[in-house]
Protein backbone atom coordinates (compact mmCIF):
# COMPACT_ATOMS: atom_id res chain seq x y z
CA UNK A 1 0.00 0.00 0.00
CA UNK A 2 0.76 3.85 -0.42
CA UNK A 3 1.16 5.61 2.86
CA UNK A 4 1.10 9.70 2.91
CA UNK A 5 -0.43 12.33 4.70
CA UNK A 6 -3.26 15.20 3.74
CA UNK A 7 -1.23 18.16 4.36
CA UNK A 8 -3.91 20.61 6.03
CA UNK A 9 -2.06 19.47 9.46
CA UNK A 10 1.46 21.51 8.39
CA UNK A 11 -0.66 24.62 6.53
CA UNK A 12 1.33 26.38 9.08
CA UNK A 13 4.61 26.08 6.94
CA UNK A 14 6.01 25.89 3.16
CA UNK A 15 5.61 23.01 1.41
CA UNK A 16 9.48 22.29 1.35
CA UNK A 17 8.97 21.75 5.21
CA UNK A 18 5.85 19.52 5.06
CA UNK A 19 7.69 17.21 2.91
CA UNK A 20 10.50 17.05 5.24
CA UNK A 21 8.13 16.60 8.00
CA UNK A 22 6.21 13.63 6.09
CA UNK A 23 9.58 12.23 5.15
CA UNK A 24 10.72 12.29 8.82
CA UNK A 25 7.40 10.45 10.14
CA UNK A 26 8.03 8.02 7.44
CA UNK A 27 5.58 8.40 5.15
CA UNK A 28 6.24 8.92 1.33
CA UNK A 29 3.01 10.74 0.13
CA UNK A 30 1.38 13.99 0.33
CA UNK A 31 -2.53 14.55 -0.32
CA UNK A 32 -2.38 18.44 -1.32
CA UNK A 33 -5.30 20.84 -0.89
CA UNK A 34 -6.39 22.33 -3.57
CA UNK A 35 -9.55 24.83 -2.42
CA UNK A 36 -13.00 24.18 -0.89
CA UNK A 37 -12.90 24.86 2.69
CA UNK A 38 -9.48 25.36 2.99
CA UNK A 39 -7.00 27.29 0.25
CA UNK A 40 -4.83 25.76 -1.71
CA UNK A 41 -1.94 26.80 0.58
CA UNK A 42 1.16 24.37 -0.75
CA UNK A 43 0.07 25.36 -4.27
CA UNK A 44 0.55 29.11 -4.91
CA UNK A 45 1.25 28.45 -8.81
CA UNK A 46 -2.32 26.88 -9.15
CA UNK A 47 -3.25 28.90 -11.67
CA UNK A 48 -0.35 28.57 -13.97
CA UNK A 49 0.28 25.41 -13.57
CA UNK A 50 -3.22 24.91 -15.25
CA UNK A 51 -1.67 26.96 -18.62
CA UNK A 52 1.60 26.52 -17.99
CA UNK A 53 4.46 23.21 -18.11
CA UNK A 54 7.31 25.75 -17.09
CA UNK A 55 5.13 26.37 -13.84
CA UNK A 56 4.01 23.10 -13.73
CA UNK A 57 7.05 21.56 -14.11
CA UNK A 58 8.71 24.04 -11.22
CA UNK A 59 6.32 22.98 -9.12
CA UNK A 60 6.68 19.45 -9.41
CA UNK A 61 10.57 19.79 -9.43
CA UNK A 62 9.98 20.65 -5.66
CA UNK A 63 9.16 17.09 -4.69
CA UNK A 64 12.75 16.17 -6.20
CA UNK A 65 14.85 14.07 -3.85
CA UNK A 66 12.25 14.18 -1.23
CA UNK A 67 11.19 10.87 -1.21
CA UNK A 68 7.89 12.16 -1.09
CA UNK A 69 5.45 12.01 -3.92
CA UNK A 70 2.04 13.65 -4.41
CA UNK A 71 -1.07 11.07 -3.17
CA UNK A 72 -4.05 12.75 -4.71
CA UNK A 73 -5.64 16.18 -4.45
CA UNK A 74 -7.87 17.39 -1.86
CA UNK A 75 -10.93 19.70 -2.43
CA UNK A 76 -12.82 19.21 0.35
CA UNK A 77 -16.52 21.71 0.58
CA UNK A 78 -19.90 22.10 -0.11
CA UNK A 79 -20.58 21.92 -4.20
CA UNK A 80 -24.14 22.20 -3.80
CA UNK A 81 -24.34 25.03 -0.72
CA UNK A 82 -27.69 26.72 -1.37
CA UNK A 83 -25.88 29.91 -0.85
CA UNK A 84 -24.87 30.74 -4.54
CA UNK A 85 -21.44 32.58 -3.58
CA UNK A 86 -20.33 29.56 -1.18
CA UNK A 87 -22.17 26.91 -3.59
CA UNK A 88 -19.97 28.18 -6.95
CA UNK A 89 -16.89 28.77 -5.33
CA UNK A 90 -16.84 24.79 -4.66
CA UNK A 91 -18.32 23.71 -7.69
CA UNK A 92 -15.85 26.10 -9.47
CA UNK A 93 -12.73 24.17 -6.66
CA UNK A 94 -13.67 21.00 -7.82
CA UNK A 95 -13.60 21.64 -11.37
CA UNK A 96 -10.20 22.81 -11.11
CA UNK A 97 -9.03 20.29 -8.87
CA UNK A 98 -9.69 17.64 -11.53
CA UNK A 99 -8.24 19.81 -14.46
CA UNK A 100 -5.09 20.35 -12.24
CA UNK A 101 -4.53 16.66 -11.12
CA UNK A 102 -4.41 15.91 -14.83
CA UNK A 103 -1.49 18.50 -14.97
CA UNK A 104 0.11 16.84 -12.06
CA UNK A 105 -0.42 13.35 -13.40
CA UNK A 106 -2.76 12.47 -10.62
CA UNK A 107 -5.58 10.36 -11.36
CA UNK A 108 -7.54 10.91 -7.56
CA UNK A 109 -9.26 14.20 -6.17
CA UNK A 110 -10.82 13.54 -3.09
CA UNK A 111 -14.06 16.35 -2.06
CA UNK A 112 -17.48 15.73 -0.77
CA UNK A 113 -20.59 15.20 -2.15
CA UNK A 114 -22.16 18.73 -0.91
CA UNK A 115 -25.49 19.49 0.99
CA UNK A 116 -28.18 21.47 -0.65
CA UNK A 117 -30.98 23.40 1.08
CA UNK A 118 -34.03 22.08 1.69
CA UNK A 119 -36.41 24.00 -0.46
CA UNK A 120 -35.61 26.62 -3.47
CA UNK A 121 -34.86 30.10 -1.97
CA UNK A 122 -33.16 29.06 0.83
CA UNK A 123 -29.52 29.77 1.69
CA UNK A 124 -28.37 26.94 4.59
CA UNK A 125 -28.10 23.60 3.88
CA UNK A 126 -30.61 20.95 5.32
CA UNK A 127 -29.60 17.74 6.88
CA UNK A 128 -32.04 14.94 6.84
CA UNK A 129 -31.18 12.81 9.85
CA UNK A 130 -34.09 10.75 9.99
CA UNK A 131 -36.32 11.08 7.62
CA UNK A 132 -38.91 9.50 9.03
CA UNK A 133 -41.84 11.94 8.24
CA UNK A 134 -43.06 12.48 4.52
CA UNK A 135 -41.72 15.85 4.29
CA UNK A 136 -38.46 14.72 5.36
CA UNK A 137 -38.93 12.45 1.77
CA UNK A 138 -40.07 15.83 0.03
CA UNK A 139 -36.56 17.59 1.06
CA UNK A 140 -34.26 14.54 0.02
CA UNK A 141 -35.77 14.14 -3.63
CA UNK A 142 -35.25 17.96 -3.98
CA UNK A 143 -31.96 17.64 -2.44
CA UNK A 144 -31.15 14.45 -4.58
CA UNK A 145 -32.44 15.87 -8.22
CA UNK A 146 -29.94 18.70 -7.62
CA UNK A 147 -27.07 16.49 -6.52
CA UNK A 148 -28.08 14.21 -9.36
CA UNK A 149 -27.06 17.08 -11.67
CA UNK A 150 -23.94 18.43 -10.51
CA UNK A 151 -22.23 15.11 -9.96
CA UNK A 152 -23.56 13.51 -13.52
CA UNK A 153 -21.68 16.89 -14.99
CA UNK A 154 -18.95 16.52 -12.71
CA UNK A 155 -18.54 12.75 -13.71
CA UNK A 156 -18.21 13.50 -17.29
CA UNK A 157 -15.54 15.80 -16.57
CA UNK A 158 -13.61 13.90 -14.43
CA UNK A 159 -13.78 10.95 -17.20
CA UNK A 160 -12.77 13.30 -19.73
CA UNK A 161 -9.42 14.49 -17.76
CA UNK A 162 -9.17 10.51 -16.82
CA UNK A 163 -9.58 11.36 -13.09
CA UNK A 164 -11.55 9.60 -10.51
CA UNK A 165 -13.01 11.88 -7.85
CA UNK A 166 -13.63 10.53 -4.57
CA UNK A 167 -16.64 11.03 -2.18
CA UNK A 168 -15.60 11.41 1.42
CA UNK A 169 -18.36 9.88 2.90
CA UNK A 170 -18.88 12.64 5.56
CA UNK A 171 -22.29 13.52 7.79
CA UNK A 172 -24.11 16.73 6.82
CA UNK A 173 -23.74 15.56 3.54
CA UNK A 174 -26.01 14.00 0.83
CA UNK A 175 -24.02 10.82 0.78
CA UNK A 176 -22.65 9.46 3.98
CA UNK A 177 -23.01 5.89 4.16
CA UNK A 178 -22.97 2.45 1.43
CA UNK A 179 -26.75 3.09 0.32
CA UNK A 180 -25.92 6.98 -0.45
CA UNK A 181 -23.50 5.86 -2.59
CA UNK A 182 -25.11 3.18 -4.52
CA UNK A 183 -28.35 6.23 -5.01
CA UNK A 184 -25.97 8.68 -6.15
CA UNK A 185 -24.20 6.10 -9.11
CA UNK A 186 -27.68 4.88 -9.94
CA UNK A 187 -29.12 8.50 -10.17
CA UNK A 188 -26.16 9.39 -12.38
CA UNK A 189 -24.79 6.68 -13.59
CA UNK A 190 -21.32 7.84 -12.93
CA UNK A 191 -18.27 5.77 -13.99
CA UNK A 192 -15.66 8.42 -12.49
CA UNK A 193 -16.85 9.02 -8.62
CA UNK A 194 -16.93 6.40 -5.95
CA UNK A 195 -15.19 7.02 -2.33
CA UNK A 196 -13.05 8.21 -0.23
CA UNK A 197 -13.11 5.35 2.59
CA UNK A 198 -12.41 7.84 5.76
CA UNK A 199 -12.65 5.04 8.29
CA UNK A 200 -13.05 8.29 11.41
CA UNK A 201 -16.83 9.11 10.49
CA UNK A 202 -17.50 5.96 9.98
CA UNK A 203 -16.71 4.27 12.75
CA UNK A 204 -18.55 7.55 14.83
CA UNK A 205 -21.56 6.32 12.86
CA UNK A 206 -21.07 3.14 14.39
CA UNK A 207 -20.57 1.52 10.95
CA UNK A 208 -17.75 -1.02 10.01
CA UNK A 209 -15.42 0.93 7.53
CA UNK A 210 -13.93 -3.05 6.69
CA UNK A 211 -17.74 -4.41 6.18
CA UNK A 212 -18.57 -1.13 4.13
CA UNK A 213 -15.03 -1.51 1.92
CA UNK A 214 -16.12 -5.58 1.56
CA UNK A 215 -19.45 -4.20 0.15
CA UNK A 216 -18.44 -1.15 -1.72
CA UNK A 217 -15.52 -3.21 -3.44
CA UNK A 218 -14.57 -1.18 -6.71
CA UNK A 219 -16.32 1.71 -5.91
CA UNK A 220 -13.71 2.61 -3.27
CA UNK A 221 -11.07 5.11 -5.38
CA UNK A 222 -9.22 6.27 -2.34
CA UNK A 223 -8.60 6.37 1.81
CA UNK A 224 -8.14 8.20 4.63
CA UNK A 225 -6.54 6.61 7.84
CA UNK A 226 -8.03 8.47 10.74
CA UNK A 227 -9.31 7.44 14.41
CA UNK A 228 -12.26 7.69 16.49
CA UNK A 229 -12.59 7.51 20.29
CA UNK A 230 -16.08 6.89 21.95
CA UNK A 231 -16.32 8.19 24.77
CA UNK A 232 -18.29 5.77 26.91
CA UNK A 233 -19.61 8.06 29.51
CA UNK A 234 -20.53 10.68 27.47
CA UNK A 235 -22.01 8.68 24.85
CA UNK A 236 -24.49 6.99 26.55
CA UNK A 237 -26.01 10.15 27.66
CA UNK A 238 -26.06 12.24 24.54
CA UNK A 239 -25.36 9.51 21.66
CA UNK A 240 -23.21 10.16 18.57
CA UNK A 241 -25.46 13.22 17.38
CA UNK A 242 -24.43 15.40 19.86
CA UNK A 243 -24.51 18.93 19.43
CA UNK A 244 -22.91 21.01 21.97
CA UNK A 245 -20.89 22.82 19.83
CA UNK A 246 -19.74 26.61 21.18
CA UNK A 247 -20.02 29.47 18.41
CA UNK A 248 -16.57 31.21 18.54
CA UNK A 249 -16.12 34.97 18.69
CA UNK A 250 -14.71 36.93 15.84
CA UNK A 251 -11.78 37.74 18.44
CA UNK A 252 -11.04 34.09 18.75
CA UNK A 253 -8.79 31.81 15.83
CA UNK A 254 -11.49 30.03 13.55
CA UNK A 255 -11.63 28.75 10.34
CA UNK A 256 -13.71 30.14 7.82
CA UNK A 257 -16.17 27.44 5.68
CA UNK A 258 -16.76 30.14 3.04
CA UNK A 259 -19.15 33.12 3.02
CA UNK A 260 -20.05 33.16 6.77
CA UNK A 261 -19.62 30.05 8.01
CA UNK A 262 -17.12 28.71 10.62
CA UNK A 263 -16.00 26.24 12.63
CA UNK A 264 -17.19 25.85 15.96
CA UNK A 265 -15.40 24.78 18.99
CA UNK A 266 -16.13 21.07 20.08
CA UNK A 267 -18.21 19.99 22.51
CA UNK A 268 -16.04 19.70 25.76
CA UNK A 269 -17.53 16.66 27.08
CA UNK A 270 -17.47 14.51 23.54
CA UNK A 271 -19.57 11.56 22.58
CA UNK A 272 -16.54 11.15 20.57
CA UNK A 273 -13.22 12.47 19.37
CA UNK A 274 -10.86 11.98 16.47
CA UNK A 275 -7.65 10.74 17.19
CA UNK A 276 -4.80 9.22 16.08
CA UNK A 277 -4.09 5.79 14.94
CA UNK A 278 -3.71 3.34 17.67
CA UNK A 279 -6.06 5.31 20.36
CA UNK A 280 -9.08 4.62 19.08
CA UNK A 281 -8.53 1.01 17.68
CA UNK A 282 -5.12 -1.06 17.76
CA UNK A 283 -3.00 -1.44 15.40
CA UNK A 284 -4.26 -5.35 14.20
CA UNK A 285 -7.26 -3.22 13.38
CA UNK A 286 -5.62 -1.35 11.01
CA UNK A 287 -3.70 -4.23 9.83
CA UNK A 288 -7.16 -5.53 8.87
CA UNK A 289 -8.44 -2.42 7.51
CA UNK A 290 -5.32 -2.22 5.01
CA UNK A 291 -6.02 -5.72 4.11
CA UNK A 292 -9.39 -4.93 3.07
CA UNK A 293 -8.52 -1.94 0.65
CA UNK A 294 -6.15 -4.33 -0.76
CA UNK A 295 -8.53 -6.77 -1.90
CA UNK A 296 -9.55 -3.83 -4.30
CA UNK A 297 -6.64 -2.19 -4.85
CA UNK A 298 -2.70 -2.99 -3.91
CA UNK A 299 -1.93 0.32 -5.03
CA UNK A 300 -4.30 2.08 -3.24
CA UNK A 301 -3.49 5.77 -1.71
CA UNK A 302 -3.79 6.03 2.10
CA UNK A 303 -3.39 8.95 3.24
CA UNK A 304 -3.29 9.84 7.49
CA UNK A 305 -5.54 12.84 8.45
CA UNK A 306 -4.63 14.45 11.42
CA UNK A 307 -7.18 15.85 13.70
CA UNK A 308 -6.03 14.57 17.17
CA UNK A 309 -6.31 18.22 19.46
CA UNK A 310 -4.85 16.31 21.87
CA UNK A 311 -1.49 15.85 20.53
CA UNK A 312 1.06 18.26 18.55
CA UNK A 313 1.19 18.36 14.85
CA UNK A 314 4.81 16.15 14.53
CA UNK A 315 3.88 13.98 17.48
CA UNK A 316 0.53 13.26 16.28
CA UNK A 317 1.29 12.25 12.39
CA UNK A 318 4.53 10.50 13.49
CA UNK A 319 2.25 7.97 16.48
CA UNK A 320 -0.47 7.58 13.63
CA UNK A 321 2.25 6.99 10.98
CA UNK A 322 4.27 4.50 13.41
CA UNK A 323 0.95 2.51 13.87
CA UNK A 324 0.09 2.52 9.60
CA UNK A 325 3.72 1.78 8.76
CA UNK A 326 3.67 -0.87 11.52
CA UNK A 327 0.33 -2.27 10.22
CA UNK A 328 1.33 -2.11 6.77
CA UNK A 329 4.71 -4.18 7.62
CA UNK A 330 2.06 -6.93 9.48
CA UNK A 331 -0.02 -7.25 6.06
CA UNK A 332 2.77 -7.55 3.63
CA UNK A 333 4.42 -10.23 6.13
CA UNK A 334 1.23 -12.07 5.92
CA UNK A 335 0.70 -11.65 1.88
């Protein structure tokens, strides 16, 4: 398998010293942002590389020696946002993304399917959790029509630039389990998007990311090792879908979503946290997981995303990379 790392966790330096970082946990990818909620920060050229192979080829001359090579594009955001400004912005990072990683020779862009409103006019995005009334119903076929649209164009792109776009299958959107998935390539009929396995909002789910890569077999482009942590005594109380999330002042560091949307601060007493490798399940778990993604694809990109607040930004990738290189080294033993 291909390990690397999304690079969103060292946005606080040049690219020159994320790869040194990656290289030092020992990890020989990189998963580059490329817009959506977060800028393109490692990628200042993005818009000549698109015209230009002097810039192109300037950029990639930076990964040189490294022993680090680039694992997929990242354009993670909300393509469908029923705010227009947010909502085009997106669209507009996703269609570059996929021209770009066929500058780059990439053949993966990872984003998410999006979350439209819940009714024209509207200009925040609706969630159905349980749709267990008939309006509920009413909201998801409007929802699904307009997802049906953008991600049938979006296909036909991506085949066109011979780049497969994966869905991360993330909550408060559209598509965030196996039977999202199989709606949104039956709606479309899409040949070019299938998944991002992120195993972390699965497992918070309380799905089986190994059971759901068994099912969705071919369909699963791309992965994301990240941990969960349930929190026993907070769980049982408030369940997975808890929402005691404080709004952060202006005065306070957040990060901005696009238009005016941010991140809030999370809950203090967690159902759940992410973590890093090994704290939420061992590392014969992960041995397991990589196993599975190998029964579709040897070759397949696996990238660690670090979101652990717990633990520094080295310290963090390099426990979650010692656990993935360590499980890695336990599947090919066993191959």
């Amino acid at each position: 398998m291909k390990l690397g790392l999304y690079n969103a966790i060292f946005h606080d330096r040049s690219l020159p010293e994320a790869l040194q970082a990656i290289q030092d946990a020992g990890l020989t990818g990189i998963e580059l942002n490329t817009g959506g909620f977060l800028p393109a920060k490692h990628i200042p050229t993005f818009d000549d590389i698109l015209e230009s192979d002097d810039a192109r080829d300037e950029f990639l001359g930076q990964f040189e020696g490294t022993g680090v090579d680039i694992y997929g594009l990242n354009c993670n955001g909300n393509p469908l946002h029923p705010n227009k400004a947010i909502r085009d912005k997106h669209a507009e990072d996703v269609r570059r993304s996929i021209r770009l990683a066929e500058r780059l020779g990439q053949t993966r862009v990872v984003t998410m399917s999006g979350l439209p409103g819940g009714e024209p006019d509207t200009r925040r995005p609706n969630w159905i959790v349980n749709a267990w009334n008939s309006a509920a119903l009413d909201v998801l076929d409007y929802q699904w029509d307009i997802a049906a649209d953008f991600w049938r164009e979006t296909d036909r792109l991506a085949a066109d630039h011979g780049v497969k776009v994966a869905l991360e299958l993330h909550p408060q959107n559209l598509v965030f389990n196996s039977a999202d998935v199989h709606k949104l390539i039956e709606l479309t009929g899409a040949t070019n998007v299938g998944v991002e396995l992120d195993a972390s909002h699965l497992f918070w789910q309380q799905m089986e990311p190994i059971a759901v890569i068994d099912h969705l077999g071919e369909l699963i482009f791309h992965a994301a090792a990240k941990d969960v942590r349930i929190n026993k005594e907070w769980v049982q109380l408030n369940g997975v879908l808890d929402n005691s999330f404080r709004r952060l002042d202006p005065s306070e560091e957040r990060t901005n979503l696009g238009g005016d949307e941010w991140a809030n601060e999370w809950p203090q007493n967690s159902a759940w946290d992410f973590v890093a490798l090994g704290k939420g399940h061992d590392q014969a778990y992960w041995t397991e997981f990589l196993r599975a993604l190998h029964r579709v694809d040897p070759e397949m990109l696996v990238n660690i995303e670090h979101e652990d607040v717990e633990l520094g930004r080295e310290e963090g990738v390099k426990i979650a990379a010692d656990v993935l290189n360590a499980a890695n080294d336990a599947l090919e033993s066993s191959l």
